[in-house]
C-alpha atoms as a PDB file:
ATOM      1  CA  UNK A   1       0.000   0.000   0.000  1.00  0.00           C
ATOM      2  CA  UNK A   2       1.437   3.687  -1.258  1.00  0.00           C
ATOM      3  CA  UNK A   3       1.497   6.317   1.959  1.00  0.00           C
ATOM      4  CA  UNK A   4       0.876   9.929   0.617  1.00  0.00           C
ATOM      5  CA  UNK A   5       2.014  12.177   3.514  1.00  0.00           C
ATOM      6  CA  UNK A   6       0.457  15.937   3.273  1.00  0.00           C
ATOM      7  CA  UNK A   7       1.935  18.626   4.712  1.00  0.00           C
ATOM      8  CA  UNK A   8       1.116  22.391   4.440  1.00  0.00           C
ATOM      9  CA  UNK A   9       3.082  25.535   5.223  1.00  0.00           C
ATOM     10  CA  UNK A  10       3.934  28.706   4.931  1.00  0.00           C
ATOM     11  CA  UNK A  11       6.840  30.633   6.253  1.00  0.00           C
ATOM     12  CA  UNK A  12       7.839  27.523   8.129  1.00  0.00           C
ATOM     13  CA  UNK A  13      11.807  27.447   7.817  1.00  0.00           C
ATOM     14  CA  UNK A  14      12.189  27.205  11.321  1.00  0.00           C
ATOM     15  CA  UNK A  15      10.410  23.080  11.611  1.00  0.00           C
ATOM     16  CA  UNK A  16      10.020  22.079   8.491  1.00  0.00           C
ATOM     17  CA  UNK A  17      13.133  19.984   7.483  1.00  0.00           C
ATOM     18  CA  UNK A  18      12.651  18.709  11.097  1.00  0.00           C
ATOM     19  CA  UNK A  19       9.178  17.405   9.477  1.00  0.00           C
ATOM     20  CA  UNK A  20      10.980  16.212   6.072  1.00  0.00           C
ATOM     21  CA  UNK A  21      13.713  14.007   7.522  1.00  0.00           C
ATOM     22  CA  UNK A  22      10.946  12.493  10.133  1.00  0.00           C
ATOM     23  CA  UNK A  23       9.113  11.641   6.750  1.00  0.00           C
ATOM     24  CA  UNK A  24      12.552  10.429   5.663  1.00  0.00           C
ATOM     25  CA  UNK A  25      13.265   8.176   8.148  1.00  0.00           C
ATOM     26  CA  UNK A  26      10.351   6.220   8.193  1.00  0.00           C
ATOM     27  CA  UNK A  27      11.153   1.761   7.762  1.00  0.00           C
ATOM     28  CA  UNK A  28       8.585   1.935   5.749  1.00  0.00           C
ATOM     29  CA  UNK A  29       9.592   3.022   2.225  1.00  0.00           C
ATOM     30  CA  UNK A  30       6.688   2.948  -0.297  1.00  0.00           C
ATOM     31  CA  UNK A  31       5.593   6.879   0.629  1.00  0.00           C
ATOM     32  CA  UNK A  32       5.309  10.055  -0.974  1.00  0.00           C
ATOM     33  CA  UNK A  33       5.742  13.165   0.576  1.00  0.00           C
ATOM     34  CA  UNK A  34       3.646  16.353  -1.059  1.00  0.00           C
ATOM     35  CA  UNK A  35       4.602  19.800   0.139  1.00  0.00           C
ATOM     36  CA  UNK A  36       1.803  22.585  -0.420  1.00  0.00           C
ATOM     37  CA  UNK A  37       3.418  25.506   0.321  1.00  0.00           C
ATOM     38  CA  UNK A  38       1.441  28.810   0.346  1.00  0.00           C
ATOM     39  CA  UNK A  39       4.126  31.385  -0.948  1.00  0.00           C
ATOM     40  CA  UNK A  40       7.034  31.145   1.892  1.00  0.00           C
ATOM     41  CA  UNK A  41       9.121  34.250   1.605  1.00  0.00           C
ATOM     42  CA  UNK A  42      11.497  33.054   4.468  1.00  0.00           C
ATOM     43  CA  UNK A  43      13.822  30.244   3.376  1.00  0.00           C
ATOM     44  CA  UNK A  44      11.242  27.313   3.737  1.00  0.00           C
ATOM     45  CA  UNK A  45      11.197  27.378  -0.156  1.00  0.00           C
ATOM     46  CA  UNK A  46      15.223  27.154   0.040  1.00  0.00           C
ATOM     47  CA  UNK A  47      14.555  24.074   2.014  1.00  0.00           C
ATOM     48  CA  UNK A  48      12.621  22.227   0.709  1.00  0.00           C
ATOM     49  CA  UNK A  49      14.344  22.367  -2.831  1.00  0.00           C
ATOM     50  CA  UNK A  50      17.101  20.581  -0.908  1.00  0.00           C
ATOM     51  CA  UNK A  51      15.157  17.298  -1.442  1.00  0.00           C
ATOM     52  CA  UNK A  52      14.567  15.699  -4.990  1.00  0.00           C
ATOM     53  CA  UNK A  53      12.235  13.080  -3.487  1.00  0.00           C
ATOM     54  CA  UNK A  54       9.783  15.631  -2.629  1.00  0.00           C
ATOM     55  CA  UNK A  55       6.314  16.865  -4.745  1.00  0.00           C
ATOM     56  CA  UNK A  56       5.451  20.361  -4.044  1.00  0.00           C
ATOM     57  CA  UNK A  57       3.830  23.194  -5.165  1.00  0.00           C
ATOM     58  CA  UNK A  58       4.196  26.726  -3.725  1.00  0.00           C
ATOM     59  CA  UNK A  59       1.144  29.266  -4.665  1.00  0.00           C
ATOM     60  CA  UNK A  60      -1.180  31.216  -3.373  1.00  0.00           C
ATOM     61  CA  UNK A  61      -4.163  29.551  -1.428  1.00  0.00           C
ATOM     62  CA  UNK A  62      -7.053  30.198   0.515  1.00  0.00           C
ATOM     63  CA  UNK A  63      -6.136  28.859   3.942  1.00  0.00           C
ATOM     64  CA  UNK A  64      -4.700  25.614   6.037  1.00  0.00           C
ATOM     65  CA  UNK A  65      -7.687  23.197   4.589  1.00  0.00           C
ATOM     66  CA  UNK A  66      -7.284  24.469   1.201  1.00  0.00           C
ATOM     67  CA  UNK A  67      -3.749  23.591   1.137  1.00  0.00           C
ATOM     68  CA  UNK A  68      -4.899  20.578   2.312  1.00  0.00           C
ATOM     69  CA  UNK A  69      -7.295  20.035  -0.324  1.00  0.00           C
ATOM     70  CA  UNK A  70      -4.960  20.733  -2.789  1.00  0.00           C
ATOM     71  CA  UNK A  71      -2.587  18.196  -1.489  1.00  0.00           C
ATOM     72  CA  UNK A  72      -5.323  15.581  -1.430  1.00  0.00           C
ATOM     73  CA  UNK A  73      -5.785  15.988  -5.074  1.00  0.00           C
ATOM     74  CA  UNK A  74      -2.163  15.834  -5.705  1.00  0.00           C
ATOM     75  CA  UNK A  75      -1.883  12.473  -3.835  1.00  0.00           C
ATOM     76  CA  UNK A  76      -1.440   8.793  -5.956  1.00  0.00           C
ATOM     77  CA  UNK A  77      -1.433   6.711  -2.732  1.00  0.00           C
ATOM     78  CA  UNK A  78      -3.427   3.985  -1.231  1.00  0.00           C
ATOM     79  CA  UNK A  79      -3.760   5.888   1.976  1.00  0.00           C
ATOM     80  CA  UNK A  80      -3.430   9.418   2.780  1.00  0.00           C
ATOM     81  CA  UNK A  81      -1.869  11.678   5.877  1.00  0.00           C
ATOM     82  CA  UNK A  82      -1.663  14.735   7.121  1.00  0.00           C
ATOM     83  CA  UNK A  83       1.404  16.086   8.805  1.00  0.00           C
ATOM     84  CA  UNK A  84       1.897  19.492   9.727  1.00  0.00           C
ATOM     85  CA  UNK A  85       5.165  21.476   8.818  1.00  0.00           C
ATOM     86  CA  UNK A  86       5.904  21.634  12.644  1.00  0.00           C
ATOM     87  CA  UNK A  87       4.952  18.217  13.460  1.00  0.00           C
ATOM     88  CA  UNK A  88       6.877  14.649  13.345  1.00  0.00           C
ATOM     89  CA  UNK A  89       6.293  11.216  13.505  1.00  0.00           C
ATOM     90  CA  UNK A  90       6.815   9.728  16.893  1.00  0.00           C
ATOM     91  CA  UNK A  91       8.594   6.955  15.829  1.00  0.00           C
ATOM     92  CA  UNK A  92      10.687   5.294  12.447  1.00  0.00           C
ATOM     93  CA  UNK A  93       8.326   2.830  12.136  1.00  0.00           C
ATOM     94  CA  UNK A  94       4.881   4.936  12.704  1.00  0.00           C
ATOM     95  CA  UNK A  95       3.741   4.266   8.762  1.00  0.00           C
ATOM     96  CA  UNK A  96       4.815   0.831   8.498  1.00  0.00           C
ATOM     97  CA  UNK A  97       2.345   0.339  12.007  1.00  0.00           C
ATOM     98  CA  UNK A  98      -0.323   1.629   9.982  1.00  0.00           C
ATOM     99  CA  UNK A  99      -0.274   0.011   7.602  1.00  0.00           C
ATOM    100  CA  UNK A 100       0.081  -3.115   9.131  1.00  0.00           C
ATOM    101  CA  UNK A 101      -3.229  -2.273  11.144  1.00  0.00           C
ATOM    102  CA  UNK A 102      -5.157  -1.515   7.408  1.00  0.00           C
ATOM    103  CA  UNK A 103      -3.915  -4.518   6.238  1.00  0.00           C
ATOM    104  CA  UNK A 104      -4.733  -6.335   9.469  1.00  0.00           C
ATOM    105  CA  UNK A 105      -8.621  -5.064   9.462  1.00  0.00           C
ATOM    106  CA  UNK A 106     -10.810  -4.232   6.727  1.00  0.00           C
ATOM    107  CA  UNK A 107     -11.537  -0.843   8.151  1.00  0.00           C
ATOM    108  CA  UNK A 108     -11.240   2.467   5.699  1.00  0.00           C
ATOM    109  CA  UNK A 109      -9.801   4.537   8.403  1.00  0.00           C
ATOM    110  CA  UNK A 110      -7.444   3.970  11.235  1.00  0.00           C
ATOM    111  CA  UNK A 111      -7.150   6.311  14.711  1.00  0.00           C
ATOM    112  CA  UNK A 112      -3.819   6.575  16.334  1.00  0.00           C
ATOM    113  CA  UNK A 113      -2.685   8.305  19.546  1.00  0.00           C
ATOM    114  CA  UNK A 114      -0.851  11.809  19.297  1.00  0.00           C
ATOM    115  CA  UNK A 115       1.560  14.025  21.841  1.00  0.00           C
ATOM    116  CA  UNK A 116       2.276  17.327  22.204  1.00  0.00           C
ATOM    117  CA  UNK A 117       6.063  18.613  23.085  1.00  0.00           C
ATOM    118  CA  UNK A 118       7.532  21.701  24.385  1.00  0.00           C
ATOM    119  CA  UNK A 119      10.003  23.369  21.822  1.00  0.00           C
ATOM    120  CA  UNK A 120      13.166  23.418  22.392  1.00  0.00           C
ATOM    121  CA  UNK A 121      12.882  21.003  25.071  1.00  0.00           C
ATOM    122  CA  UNK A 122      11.498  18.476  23.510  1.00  0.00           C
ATOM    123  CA  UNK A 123       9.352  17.436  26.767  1.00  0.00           C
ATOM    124  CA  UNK A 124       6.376  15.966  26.615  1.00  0.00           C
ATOM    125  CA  UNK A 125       3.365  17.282  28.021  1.00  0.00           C
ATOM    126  CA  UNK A 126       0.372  15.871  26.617  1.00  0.00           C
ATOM    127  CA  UNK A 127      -0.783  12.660  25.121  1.00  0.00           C
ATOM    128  CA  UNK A 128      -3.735  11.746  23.603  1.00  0.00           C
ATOM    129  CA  UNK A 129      -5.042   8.193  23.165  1.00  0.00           C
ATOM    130  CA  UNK A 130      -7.240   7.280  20.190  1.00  0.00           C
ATOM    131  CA  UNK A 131      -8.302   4.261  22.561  1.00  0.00           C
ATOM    132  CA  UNK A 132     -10.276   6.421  25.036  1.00  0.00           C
ATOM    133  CA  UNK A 133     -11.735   8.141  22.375  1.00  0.00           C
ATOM    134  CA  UNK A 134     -15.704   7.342  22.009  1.00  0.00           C
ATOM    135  CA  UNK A 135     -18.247   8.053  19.226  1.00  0.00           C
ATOM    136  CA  UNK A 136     -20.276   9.849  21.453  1.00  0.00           C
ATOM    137  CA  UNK A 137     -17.797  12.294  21.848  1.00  0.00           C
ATOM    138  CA  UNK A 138     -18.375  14.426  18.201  1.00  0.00           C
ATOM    139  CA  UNK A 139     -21.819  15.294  19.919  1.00  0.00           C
ATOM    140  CA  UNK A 140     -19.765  17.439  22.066  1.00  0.00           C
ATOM    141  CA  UNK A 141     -17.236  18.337  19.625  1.00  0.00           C
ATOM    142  CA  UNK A 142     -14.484  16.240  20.587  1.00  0.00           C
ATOM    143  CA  UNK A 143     -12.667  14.501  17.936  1.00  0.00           C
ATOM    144  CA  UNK A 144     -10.418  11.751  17.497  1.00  0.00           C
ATOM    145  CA  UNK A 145      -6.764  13.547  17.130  1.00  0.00           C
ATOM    146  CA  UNK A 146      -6.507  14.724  13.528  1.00  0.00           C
ATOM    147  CA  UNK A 147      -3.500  14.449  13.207  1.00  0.00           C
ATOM    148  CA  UNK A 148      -3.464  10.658  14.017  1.00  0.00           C
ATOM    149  CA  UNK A 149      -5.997   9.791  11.276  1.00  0.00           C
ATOM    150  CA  UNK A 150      -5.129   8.091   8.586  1.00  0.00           C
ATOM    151  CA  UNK A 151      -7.574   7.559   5.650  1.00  0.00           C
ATOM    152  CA  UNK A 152      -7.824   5.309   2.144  1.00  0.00           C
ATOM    153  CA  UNK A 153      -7.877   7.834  -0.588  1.00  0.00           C
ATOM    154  CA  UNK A 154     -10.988   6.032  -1.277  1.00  0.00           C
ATOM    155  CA  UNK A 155     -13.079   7.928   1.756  1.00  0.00           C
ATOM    156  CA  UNK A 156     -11.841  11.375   0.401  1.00  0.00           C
ATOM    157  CA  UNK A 157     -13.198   9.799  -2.969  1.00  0.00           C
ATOM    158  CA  UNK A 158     -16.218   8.772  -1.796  1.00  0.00           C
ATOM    159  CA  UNK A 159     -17.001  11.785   1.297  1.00  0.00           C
ATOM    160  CA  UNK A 160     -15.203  14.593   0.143  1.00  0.00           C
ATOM    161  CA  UNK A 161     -12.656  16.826   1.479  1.00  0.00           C
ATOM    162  CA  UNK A 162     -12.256  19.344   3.787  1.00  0.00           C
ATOM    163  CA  UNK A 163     -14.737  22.393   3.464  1.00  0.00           C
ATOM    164  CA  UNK A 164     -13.330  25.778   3.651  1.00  0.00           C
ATOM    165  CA  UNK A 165     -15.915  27.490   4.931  1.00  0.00           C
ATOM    166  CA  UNK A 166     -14.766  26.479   8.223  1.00  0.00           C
ATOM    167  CA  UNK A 167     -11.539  28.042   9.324  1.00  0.00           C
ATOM    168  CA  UNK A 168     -10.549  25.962  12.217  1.00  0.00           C
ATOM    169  CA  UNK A 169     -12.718  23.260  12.438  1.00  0.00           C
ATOM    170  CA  UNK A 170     -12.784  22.015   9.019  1.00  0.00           C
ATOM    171  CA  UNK A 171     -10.693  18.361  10.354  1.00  0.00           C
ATOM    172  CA  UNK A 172     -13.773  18.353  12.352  1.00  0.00           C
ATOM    173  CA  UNK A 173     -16.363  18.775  10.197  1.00  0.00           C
ATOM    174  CA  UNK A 174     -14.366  16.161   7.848  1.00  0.00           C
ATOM    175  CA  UNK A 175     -14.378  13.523  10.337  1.00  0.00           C
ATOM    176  CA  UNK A 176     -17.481  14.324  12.127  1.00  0.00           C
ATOM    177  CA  UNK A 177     -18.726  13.611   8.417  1.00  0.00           C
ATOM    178  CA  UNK A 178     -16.660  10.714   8.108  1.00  0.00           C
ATOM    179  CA  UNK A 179     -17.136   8.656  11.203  1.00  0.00           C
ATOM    180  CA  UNK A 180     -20.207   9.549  12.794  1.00  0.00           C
ATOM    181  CA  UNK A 181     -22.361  11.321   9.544  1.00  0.00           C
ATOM    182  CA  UNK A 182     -21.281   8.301   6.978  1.00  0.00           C
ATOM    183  CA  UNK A 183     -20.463   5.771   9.394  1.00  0.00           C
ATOM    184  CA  UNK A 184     -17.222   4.860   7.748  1.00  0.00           C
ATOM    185  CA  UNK A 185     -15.582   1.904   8.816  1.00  0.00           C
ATOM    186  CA  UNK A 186     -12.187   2.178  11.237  1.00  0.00           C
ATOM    187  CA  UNK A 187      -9.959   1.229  13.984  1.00  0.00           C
ATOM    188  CA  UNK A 188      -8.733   2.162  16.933  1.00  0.00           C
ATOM    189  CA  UNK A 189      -5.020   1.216  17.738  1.00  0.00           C
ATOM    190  CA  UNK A 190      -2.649   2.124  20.781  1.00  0.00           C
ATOM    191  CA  UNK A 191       0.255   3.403  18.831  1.00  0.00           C
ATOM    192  CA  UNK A 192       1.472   7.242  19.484  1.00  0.00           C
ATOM    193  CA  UNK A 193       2.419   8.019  15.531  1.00  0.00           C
ATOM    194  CA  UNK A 194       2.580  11.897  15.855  1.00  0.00           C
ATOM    195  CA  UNK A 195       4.634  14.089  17.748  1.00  0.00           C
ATOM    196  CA  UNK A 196       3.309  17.406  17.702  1.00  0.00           C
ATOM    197  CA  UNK A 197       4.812  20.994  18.913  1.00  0.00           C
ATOM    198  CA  UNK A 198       2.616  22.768  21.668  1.00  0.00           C
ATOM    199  CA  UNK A 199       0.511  25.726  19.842  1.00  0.00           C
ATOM    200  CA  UNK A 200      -1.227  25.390  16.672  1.00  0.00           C
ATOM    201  CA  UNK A 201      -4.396  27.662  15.281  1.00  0.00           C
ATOM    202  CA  UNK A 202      -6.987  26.080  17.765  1.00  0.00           C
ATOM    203  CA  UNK A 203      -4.747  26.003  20.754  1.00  0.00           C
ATOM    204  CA  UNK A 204      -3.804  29.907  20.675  1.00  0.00           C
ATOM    205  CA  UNK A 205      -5.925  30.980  23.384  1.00  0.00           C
ATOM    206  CA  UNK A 206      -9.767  31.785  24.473  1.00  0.00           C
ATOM    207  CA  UNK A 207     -10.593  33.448  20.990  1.00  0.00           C
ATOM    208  CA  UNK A 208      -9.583  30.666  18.843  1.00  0.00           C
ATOM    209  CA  UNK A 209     -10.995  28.004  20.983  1.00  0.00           C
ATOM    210  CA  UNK A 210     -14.543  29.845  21.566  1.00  0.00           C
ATOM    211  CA  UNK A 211     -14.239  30.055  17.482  1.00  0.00           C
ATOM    212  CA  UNK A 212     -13.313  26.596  17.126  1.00  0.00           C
ATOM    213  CA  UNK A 213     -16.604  25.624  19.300  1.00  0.00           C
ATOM    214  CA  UNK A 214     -18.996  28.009  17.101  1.00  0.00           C
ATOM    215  CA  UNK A 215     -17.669  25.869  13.785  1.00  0.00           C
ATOM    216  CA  UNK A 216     -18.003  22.742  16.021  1.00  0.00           C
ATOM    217  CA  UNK A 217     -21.553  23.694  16.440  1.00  0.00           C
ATOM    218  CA  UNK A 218     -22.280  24.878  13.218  1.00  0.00           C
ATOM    219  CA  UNK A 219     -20.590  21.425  11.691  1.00  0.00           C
ATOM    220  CA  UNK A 220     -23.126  19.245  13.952  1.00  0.00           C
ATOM    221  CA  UNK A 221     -26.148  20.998  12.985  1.00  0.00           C
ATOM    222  CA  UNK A 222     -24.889  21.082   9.015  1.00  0.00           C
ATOM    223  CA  UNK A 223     -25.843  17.247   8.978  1.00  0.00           C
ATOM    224  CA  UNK A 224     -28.895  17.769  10.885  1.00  0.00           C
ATOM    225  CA  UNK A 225     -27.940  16.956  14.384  1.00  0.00           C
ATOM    226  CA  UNK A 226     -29.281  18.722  17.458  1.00  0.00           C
ATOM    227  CA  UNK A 227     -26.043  20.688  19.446  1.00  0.00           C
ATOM    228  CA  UNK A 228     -25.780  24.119  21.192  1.00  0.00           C
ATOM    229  CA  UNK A 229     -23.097  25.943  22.515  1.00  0.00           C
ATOM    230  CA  UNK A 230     -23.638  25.211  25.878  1.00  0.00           C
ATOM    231  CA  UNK A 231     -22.873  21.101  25.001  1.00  0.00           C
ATOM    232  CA  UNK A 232     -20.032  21.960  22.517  1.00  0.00           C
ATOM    233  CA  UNK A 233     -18.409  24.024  25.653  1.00  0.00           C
ATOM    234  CA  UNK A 234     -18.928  20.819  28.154  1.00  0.00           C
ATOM    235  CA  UNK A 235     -15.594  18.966  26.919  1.00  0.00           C
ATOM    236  CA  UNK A 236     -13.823  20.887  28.813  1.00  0.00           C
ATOM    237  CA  UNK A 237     -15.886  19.921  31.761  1.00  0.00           C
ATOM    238  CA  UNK A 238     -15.446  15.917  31.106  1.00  0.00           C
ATOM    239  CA  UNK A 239     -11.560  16.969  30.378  1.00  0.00           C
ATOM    240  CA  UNK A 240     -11.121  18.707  33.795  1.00  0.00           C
ATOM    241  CA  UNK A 241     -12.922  15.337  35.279  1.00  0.00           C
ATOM    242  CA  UNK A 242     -10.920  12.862  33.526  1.00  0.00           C
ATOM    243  CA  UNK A 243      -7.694  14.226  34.442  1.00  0.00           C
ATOM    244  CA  UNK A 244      -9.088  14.461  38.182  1.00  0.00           C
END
């Protein structure tokens, strides 16, 4: 099975070889990489020209998902993944787990577990389990971690990609549609595949989570579900309760 490995950025020249030779280092060798690069002007262009092996394309684009998108039509694999410009795998042999677990089940998609370091430092200091992870949970806008999916190019096919009328939420509203809306096959395994830096556009403080919510909401009642604010903002009551 091909591995096509997205990853956005713009102006990333600080992380993103850090991302590349994670990608590089993988056991498993039957991957592409596709860069979608929104018009660097800092030296991540100068970078990633470094590496033949890559596919990218730097132009001008209409946000994170449509970058995204655009590297999802781009894509010739069997499966397809998303990692961010700032992000690396946790491990060498991350893809080849996954795709052992596709080829082990006849499920379209397959959750993994993610964690979150501290730059420079390197410390960890969250992880997040696909395994505790429960259906239920997209009624209150939590999600499996996004950036531990992994999908057959078949269910972007079949379900469409990410809209981009959502700024934030879009990876919700994708697998909100996915899992719960279309009731797409997949499986849950234990593996940590993702390493990811501490930040990111729906971590950045009050504003961009009470924004993230609102989309949340919105996504839910696009496909005809009941939600309201009030449930979306409970999470981070059952958060506060599970780390207690």
């Amino acid at each position: 099975m091909k591995v096509s490995i997205i990853t956005t950025s713009y102006n990333s020249c600080k992380t993103i070889e850090e991302t590349i030779t994670s990608v590089q280092s993988q056991t498993y060798e039957d991957v592409e990489h596709i860069i979608v690069d929104g018009k660097s002007t800092d030296g991540t262009l100068e970078i990633i020209q470094k590496y033949s092996h890559l596919i990218f394309v730097s132009e001008e684009d209409k946000g994170l998902y449509d970058a995204m998108n655009k590297g999802i039509s781009m894509a010739s694999g069997d499966i397809i993944a998303i990692l961010n410009s700032d992000d690396l795998y946790a491990s060498t042999k991350a893809i080849a787990r996954v795709v052992e677990a596709f080829k082990e089940n006849e499920s379209d998609c397959i959750l993994t577990g993610i964690e979150i370091f501290n730059d420079p430092s390197k410390k960890v200091v969250r992880t997040y389990s696909a395994k505790k992870w429960r259906m239920w949970m997209f009624r209150i806008g939590w999600q499996p971690p996004h950036p531990g999916f992994f999908a057959k190019s078949s269910v972007y096919t079949s379900h469409g990609n990410f809209d981009i009328q959502f700024k934030i939420s879009a990876d919700f509203d994708f697998m909100f549609r996915v899992l719960y809306h279309k009731k797409t096959s997949y499986t849950k395994i234990h593996e940590t595949t993702v390493s990811m830096r501490a930040g990111g556009i729906s971590q950045s403080g009050f504003k961009s989570r009470a924004m993230a919510n609102k989309e949340d909401h919105l996504s839910i009642k696009k496909y005809g579900y009941f939600s309201s604010p009030l449930l979306i903002w409970s999470k981070y009551l059952l958060k506060i309760l599970q780390y207690v």
